[in-house]
Protein backbone atom coordinates (compact mmCIF):
# COMPACT_ATOMS: atom_id res chain seq x y z
CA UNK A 1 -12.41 -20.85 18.82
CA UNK A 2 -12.56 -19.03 21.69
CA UNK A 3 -10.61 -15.78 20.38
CA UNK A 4 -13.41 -15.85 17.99
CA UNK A 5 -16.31 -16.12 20.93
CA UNK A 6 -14.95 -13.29 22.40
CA UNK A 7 -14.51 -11.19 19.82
CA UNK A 8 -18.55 -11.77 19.02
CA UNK A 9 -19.40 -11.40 22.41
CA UNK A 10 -17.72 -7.95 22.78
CA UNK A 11 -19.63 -5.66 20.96
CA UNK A 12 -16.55 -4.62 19.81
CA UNK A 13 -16.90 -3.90 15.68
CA UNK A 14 -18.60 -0.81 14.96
CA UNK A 15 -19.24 -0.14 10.95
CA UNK A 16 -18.19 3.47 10.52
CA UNK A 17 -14.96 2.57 8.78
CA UNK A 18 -12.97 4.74 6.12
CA UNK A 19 -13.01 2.14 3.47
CA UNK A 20 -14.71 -1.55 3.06
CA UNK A 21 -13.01 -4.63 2.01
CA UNK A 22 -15.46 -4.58 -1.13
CA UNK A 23 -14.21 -0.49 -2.37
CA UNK A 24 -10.82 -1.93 -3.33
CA UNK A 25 -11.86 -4.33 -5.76
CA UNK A 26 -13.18 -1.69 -7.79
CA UNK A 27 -11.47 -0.37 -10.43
CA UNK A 28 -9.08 2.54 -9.41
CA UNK A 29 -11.79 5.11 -11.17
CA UNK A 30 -14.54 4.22 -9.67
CA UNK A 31 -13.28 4.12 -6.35
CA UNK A 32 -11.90 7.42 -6.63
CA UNK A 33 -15.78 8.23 -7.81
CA UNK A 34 -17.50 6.31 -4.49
CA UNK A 35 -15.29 8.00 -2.04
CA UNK A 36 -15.53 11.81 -3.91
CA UNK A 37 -18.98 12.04 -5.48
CA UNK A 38 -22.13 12.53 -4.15
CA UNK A 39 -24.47 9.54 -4.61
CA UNK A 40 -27.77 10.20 -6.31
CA UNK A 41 -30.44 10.44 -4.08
CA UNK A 42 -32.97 8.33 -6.22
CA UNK A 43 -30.80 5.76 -7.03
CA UNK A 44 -32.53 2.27 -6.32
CA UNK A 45 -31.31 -1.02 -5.86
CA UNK A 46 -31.47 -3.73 -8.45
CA UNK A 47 -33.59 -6.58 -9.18
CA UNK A 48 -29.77 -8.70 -8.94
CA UNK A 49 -29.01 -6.95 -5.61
CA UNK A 50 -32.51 -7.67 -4.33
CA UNK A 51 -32.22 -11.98 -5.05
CA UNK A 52 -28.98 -11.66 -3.51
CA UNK A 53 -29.83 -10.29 0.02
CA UNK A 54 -32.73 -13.24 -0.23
CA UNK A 55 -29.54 -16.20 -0.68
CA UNK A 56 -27.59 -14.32 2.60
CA UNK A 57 -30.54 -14.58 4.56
CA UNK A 58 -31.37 -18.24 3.36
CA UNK A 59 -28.15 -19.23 4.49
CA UNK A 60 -27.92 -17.11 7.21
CA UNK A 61 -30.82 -18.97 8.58
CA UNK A 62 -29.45 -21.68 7.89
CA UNK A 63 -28.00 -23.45 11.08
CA UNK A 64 -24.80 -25.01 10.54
CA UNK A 65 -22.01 -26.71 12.98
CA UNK A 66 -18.40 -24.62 12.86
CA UNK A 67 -19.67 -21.47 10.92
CA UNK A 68 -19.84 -18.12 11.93
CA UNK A 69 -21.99 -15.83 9.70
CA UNK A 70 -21.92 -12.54 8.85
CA UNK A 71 -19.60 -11.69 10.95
CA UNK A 72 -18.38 -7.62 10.99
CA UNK A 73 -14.27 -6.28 11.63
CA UNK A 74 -12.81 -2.97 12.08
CA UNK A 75 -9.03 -2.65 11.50
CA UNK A 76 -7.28 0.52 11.93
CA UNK A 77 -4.91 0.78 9.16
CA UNK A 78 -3.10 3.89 9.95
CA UNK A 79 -3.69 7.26 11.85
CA UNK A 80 -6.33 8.16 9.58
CA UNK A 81 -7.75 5.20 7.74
CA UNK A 82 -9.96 2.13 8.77
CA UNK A 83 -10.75 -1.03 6.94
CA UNK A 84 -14.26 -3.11 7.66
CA UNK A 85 -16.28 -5.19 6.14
CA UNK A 86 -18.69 -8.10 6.75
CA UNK A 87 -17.60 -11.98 5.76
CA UNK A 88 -20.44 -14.23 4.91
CA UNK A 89 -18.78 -17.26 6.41
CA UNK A 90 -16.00 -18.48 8.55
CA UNK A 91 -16.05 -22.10 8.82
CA UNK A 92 -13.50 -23.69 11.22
CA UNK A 93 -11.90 -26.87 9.60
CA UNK A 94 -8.30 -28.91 10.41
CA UNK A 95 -7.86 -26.16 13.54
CA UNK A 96 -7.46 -22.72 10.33
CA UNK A 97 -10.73 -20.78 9.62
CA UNK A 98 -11.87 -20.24 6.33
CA UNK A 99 -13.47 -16.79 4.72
CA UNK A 100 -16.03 -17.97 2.36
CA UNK A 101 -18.14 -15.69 0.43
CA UNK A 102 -21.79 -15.91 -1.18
CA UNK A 103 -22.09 -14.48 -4.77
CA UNK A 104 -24.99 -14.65 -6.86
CA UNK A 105 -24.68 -14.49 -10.93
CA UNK A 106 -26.39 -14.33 -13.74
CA UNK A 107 -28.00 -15.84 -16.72
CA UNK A 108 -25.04 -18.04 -17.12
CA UNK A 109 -22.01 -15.65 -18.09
CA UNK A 110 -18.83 -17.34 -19.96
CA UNK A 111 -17.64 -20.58 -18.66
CA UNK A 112 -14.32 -19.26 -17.74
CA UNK A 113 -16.20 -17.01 -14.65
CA UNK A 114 -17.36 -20.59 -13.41
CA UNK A 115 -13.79 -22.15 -13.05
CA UNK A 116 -10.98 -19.33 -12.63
CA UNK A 117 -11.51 -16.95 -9.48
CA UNK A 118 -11.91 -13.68 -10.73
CA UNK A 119 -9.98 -11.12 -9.62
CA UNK A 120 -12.14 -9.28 -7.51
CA UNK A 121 -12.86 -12.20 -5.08
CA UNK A 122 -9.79 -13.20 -4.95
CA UNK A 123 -8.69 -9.37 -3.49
CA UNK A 124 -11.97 -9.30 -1.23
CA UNK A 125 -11.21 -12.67 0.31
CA UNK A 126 -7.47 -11.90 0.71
CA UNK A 127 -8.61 -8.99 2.46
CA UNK A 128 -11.09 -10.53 4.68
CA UNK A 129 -8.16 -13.52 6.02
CA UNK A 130 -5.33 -10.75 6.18
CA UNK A 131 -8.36 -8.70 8.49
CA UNK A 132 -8.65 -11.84 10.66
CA UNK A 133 -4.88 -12.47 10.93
CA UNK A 134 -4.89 -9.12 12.66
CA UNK A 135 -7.09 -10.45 15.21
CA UNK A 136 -4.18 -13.55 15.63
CA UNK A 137 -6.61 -16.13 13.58
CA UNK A 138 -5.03 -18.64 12.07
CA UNK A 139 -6.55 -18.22 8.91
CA UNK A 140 -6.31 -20.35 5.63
CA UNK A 141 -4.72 -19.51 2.57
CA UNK A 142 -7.50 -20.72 0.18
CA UNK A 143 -10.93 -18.69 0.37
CA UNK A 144 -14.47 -20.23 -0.72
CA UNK A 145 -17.06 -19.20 -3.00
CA UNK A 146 -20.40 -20.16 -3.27
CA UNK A 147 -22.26 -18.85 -6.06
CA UNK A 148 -25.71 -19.41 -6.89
CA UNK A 149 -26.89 -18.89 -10.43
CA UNK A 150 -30.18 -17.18 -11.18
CA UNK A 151 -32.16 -18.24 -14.15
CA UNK A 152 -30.96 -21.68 -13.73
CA UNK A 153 -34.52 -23.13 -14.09
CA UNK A 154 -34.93 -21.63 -17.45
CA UNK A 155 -31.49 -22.95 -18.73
CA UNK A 156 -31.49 -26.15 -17.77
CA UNK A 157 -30.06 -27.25 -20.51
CA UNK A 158 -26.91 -25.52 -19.92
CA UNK A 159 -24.26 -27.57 -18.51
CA UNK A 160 -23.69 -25.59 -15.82
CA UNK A 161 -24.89 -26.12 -12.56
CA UNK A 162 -27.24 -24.11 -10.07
CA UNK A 163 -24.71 -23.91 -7.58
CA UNK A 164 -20.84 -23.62 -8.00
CA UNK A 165 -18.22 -23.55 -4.79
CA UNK A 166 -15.00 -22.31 -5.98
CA UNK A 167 -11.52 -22.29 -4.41
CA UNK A 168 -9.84 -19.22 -4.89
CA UNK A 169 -6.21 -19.21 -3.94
CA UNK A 170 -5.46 -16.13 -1.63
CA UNK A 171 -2.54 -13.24 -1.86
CA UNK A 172 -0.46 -13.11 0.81
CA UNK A 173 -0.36 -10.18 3.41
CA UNK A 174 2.53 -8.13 2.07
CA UNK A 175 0.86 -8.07 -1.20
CA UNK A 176 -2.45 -7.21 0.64
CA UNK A 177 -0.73 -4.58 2.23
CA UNK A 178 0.34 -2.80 -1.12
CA UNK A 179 -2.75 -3.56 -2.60
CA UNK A 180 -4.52 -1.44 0.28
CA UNK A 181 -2.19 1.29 0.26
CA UNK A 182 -2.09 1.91 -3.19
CA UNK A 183 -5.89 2.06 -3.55
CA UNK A 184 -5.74 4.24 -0.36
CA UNK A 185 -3.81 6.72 -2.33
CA UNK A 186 -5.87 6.82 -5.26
CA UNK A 187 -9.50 7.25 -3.76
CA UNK A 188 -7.59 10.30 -1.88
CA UNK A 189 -5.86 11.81 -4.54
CA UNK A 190 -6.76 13.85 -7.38
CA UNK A 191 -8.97 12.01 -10.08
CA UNK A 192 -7.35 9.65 -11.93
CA UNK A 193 -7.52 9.15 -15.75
CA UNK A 194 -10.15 7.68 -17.52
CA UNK A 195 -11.22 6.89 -20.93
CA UNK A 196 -14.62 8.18 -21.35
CA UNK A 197 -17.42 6.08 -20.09
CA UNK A 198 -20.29 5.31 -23.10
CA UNK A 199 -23.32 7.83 -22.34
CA UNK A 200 -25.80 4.50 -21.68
CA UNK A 201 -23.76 3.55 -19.13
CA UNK A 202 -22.87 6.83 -17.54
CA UNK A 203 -26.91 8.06 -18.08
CA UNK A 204 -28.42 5.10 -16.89
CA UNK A 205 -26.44 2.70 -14.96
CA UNK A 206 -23.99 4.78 -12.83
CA UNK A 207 -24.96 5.82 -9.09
CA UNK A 208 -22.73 9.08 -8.99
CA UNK A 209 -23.78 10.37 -12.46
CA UNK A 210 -25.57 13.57 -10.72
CA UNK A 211 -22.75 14.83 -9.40
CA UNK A 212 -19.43 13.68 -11.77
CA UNK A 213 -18.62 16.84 -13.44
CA UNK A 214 -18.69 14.24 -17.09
CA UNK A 215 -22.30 13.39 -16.48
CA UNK A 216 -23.17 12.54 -20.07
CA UNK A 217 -27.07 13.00 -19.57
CA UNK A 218 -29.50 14.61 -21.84
């Protein structure tokens, strides 16, 4: 672990970085949106977002033997691109360190989000172990999520449960690799095509709507 200790010890990551692990597991429009739209200036966080920064900070209180938490990394990925992010967990098991992730849901979605890793974990976590290879981790190829369901108290007769850790089998680097390059090129290329958003969602629920030239508003 000592690459690791050193690594914290440093103050080595700073967070200005091009892109986060987190933009390229949107979909290719709205990434192209995030990184060339203005965000509105009145846009405020969710009740969801809100319950989720209290979980991270339960468990980031929480002390635990062979985690590291929250911990930030900057790569450069070419002359004018950077990649960060922040991983909830690295736990250090059988000599590899696992990325882990927290995710909080809903109200009980469809079953199928409970047992098959959905696509947009399964890129952020690949990205976060392909990050930490770069540092010369050896790194796992199986990620972990733990997701905590709100609402559970008032669906308790639902057979699922309150809390949920998930394997997700990981992508391997080269496919990382093409993943992030790809996505690189769309967010900095002209906008990509689209099939027009409904008005509810692009009046009330989008964060760029001020400024996207097909602002549906009144």
């Amino acid at each position: 672990m000592s690459n690791i200790n050193n690594m914290i010890q440093s103050d080595y990551f700073d967070k200005q970085v091009s892109f986060s692990a987190t933009d390229f597991t949107q979909q290719d429009y709205k990434l192209w949106v995030s990184k060339n739209l203005k965000k509105n200036k009145d846009d405020k966080q969710g009740f969801k977002a809100w319950v989720g920064q209290l979980v991270h900070k339960a468990s980031y209180d929480t002390p635990e033997i062979d985690v590291i938490k929250e911990f930030s990394f900057k790569i450069v990925h070419d002359l004018e691109h950077t990649i960060g992010g922040s991983i909830d967990r690295l736990s250090y098991t059988d000599d590899v360190w696992v990325v882990e992730d927290i995710k909080t849901m809903g109200n009980f979605p469809a079953q199928k989000a409970y047992k098959d890793g959905k696509e947009e974990w399964v890129i952020q976590l690949s990205i976060y172990a392909w990050a930490m290879r770069k540092y010369g981790l050896k790194v796992s190829n199986y990620g972990v999520i733990h997701q905590y369901v709100m609402g559970y108290q008032k669906n308790k007769n639902s057979d699922m449960q309150e809390y949920n850790r998930i394997i997700i089998d990981l992508m391997d680097d080269a496919q990382v690799e093409d993943l992030i390059n790809r996505k690189i090129s769309i967010a900095c290329g002209d906008k990509p095509l689209l099939v027009d958003c409904p008005k509810f969602l692009c009046k009330d629920y989008c964060s760029y709507n001020k400024s996207c030239p097909s602002y549906k508003g009144d």
